[in-house]
N, C-alpha and C. Protein backbone atom coordinates (compact mmCIF):
# COMPACT_ATOMS: atom_id res chain seq x y z
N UNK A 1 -34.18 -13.07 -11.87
CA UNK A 1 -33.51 -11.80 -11.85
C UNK A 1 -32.45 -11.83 -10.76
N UNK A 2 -31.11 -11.20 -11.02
CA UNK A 2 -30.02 -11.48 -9.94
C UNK A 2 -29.96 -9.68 -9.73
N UNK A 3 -29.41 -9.82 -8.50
CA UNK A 3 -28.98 -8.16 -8.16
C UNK A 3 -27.46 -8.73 -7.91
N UNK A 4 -26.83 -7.31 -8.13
CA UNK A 4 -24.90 -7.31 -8.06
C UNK A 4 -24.69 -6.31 -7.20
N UNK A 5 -24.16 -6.41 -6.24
CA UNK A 5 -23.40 -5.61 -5.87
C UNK A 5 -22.19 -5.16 -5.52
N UNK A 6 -21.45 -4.40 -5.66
CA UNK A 6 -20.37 -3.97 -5.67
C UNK A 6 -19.70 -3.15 -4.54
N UNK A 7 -19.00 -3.29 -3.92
CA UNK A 7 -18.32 -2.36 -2.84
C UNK A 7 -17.12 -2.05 -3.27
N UNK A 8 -17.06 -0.63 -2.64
CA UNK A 8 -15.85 -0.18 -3.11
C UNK A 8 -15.39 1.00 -1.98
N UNK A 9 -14.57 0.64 -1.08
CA UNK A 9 -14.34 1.10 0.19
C UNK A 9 -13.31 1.96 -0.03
N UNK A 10 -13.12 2.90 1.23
CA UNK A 10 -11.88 3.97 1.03
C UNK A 10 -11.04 3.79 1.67
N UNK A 11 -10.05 4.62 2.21
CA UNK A 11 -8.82 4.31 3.03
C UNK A 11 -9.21 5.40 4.09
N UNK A 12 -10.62 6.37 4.33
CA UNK A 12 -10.47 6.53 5.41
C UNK A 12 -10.79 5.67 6.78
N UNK A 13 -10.19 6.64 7.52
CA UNK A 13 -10.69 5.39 9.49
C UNK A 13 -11.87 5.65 9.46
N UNK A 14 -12.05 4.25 9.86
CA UNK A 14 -13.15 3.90 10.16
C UNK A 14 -14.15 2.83 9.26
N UNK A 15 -13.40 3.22 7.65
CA UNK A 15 -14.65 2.89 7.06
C UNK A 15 -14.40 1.43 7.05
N UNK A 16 -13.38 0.53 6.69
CA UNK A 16 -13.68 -0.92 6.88
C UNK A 16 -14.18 -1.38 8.16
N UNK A 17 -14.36 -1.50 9.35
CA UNK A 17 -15.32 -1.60 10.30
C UNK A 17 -16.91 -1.39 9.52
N UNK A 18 -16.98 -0.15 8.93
CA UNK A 18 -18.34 0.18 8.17
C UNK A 18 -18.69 -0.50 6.85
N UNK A 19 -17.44 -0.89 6.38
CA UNK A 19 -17.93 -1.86 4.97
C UNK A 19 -18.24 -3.70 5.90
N UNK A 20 -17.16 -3.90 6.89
CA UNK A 20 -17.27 -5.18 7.12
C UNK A 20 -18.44 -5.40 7.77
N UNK A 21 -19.19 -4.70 8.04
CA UNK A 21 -21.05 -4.55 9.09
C UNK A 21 -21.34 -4.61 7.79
N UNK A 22 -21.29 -3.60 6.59
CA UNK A 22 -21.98 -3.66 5.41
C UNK A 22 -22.14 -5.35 4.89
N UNK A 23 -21.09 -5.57 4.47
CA UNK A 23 -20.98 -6.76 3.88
C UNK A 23 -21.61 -8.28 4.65
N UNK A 24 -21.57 -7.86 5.91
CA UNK A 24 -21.96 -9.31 6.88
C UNK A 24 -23.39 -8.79 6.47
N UNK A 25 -23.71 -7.75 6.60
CA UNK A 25 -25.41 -7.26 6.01
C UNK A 25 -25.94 -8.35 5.54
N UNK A 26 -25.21 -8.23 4.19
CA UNK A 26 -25.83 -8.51 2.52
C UNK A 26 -25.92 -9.73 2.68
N UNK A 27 -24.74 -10.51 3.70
CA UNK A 27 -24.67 -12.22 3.71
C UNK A 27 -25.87 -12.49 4.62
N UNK A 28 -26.35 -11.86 5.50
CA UNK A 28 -27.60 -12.13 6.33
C UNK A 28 -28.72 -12.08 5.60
N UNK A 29 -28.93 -11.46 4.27
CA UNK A 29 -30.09 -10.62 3.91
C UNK A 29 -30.21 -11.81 2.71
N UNK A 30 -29.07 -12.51 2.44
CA UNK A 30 -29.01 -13.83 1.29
C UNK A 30 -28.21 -13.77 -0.07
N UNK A 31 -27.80 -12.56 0.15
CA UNK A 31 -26.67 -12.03 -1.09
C UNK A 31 -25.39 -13.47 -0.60
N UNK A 32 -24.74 -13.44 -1.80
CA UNK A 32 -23.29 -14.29 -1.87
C UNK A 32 -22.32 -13.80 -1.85
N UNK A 33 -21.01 -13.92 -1.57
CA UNK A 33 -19.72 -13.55 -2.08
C UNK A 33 -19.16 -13.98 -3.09
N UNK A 34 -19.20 -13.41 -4.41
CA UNK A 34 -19.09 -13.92 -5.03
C UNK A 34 -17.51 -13.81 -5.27
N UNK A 35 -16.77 -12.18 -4.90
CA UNK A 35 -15.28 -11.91 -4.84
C UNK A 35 -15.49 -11.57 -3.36
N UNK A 36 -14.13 -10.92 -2.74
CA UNK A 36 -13.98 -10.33 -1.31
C UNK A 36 -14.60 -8.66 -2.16
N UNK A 37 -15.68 -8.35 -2.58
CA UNK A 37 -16.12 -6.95 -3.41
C UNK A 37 -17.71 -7.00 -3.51
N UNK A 38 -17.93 -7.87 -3.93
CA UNK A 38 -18.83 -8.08 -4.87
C UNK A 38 -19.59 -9.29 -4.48
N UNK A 39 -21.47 -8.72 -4.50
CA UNK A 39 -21.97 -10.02 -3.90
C UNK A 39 -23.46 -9.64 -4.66
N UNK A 40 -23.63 -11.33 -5.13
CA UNK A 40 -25.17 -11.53 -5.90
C UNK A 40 -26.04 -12.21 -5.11
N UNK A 41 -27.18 -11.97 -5.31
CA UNK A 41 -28.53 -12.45 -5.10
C UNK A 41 -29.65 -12.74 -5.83
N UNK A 42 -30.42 -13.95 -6.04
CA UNK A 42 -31.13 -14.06 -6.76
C UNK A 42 -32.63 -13.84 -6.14
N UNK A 43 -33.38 -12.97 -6.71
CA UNK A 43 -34.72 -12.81 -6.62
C UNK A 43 -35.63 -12.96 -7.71
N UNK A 44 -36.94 -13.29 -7.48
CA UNK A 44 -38.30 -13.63 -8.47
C UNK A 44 -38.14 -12.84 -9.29
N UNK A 45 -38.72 -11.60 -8.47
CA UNK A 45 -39.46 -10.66 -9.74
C UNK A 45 -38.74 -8.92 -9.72
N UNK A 46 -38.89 -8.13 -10.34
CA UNK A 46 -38.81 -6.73 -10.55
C UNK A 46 -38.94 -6.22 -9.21
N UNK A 47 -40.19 -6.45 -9.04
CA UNK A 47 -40.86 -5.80 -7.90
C UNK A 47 -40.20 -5.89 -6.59
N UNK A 48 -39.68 -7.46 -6.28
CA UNK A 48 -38.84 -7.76 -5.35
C UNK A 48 -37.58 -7.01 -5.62
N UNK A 49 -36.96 -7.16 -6.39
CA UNK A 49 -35.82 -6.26 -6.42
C UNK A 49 -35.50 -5.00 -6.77
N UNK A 50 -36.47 -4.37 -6.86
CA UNK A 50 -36.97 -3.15 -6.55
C UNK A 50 -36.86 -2.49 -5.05
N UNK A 51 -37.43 -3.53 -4.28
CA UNK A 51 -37.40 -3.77 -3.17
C UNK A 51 -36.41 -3.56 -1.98
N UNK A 52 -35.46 -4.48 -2.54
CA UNK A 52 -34.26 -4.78 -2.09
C UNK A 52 -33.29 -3.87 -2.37
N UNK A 53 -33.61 -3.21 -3.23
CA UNK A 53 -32.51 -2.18 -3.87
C UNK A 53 -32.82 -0.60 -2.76
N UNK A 54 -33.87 -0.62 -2.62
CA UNK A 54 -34.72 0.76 -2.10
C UNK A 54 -34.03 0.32 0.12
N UNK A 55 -34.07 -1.20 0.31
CA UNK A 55 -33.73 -1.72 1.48
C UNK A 55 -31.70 -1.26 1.55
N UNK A 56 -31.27 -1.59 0.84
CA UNK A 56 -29.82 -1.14 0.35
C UNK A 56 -29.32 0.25 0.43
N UNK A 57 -30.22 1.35 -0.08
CA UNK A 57 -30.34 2.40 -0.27
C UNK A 57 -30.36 2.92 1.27
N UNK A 58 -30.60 2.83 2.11
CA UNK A 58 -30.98 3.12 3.55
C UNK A 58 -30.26 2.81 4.08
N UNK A 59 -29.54 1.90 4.21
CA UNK A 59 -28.11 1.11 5.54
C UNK A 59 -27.02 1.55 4.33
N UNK A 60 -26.63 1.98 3.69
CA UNK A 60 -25.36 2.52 2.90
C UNK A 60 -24.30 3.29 3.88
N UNK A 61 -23.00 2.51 3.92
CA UNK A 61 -22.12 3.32 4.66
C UNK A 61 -22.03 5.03 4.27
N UNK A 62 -21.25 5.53 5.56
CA UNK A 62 -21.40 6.93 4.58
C UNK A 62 -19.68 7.57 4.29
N UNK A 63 -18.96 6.56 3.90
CA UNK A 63 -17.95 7.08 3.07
C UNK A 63 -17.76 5.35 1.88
N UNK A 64 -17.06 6.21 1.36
CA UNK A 64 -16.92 5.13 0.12
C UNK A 64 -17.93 4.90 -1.14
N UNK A 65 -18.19 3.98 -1.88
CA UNK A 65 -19.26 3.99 -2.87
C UNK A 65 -19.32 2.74 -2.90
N UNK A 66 -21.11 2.46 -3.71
CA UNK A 66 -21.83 1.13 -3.68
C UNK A 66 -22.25 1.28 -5.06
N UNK A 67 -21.84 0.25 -5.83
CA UNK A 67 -22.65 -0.09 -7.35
C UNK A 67 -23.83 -0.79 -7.37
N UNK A 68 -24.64 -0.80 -7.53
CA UNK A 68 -25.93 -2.22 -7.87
C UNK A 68 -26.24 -2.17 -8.98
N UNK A 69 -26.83 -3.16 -9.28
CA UNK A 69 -27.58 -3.08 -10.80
C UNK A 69 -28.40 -4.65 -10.86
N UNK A 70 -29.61 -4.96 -11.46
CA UNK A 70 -30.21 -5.63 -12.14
C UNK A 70 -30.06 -6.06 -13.13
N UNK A 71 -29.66 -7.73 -12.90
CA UNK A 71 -29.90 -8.66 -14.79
C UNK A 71 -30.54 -9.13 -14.63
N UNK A 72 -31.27 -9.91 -15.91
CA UNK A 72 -31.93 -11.03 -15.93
C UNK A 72 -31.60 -12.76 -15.97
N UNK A 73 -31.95 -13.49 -15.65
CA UNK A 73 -31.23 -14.65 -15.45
C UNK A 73 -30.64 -15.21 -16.94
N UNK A 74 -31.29 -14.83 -18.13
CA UNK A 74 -30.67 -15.03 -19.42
C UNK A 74 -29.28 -13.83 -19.73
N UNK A 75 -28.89 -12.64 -19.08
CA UNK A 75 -27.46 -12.19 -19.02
C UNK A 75 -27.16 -12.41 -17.75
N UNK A 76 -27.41 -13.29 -17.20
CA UNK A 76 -26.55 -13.78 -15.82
C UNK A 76 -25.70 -15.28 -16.33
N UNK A 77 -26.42 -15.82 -17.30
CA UNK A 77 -26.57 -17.13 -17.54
C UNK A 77 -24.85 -16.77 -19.05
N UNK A 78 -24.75 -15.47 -19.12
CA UNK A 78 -23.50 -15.27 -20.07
C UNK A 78 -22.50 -14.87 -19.35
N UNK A 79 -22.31 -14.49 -17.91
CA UNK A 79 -21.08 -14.57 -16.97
C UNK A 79 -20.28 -15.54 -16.76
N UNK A 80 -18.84 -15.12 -17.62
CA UNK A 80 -17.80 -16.15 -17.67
C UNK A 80 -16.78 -15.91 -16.61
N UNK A 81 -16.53 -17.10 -16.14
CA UNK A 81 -15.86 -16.78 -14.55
C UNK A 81 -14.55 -17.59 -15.61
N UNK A 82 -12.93 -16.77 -15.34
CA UNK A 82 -11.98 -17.00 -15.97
C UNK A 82 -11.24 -17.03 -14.84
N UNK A 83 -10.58 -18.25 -14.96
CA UNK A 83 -9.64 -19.39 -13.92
C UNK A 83 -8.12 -19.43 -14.36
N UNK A 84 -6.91 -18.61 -14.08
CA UNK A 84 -5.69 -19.06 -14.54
C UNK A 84 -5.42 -20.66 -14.20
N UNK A 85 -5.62 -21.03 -13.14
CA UNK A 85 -5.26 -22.61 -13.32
C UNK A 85 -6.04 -23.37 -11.92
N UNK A 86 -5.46 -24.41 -11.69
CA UNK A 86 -6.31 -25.61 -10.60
C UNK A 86 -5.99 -24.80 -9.71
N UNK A 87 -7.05 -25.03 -8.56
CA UNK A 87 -6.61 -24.70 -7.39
C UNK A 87 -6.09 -26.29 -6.56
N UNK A 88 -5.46 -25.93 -5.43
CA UNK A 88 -5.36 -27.31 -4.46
C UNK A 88 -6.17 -28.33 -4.54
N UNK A 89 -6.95 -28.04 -4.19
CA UNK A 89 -8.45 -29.38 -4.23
C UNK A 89 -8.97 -30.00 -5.68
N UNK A 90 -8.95 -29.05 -6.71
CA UNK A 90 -8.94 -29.90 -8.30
C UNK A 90 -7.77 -30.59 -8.63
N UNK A 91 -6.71 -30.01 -7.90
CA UNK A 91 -5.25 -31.09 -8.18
C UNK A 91 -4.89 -32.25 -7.12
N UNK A 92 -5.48 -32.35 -6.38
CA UNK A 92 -5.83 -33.12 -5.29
C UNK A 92 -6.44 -34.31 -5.67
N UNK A 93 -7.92 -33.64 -5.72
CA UNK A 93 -9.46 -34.91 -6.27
C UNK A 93 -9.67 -35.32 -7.38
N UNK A 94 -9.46 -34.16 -8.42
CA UNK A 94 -9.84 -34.06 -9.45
C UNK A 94 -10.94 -33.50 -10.00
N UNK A 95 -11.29 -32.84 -11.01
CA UNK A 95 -12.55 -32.15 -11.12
C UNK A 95 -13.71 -32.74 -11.06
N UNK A 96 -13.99 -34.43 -11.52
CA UNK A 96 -14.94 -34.90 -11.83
C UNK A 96 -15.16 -35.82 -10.58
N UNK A 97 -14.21 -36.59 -10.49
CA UNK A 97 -14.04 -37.35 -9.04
C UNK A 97 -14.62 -37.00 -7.88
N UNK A 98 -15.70 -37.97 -7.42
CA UNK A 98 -16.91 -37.48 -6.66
C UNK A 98 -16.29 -38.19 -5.15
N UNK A 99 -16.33 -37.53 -4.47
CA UNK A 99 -15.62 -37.94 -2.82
C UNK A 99 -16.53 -37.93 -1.98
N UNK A 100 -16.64 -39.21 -1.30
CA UNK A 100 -17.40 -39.86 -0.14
C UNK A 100 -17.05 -38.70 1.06
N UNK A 101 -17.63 -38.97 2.37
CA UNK A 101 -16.89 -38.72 3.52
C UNK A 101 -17.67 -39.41 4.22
């Protein structure tokens, strides 16, 4: 089961200071970045993320808004990540091309 979350900050003062504590949060707590917005985590069961969601619910900045939601790893497993083109390092190495150091 993955949890998503979503930030979505305002333009009043103050609040990025309050999203950027938010967000270093989620990276302490084991969530990812998955955009500069938006960050997943994978947990076991329901119960755990139940959990985690109710832990979220409590440290919430208090301007702006927070999305979450629950999938299962079979509609996590249908998230298509769409790429206009190479970045530096695939035009560099190459995609498959495995590099020593």
């Amino acid at each position: 089961m993955r949890i998503v979350v979503m930030l979505r900050p305002t333009n009043r003062r103050g609040t990025k200071t309050e999203y950027t504590a938010y967000r270093k949060r989620l990276v302490t707590l084991g969530y990812s970045l998955v955009q500069p917005e938006v960050c997943i985590r994978a947990v076991p069961s329901r119960k755990t993320a139940a959990r985690c969601l109710r832990d979220l619910e409590e440290h919430v900045p208090t301007t702006g808004s927070i999305c979450a939601f629950c999938m299962t790893e079979r509609q996590f497993a249908g998230v298509r990540y769409l790429v206009g083109g190479r970045d530096y390092q695939e035009e560099r190495v190459g995609v498959r091309t495995m590099v020593e150091l």
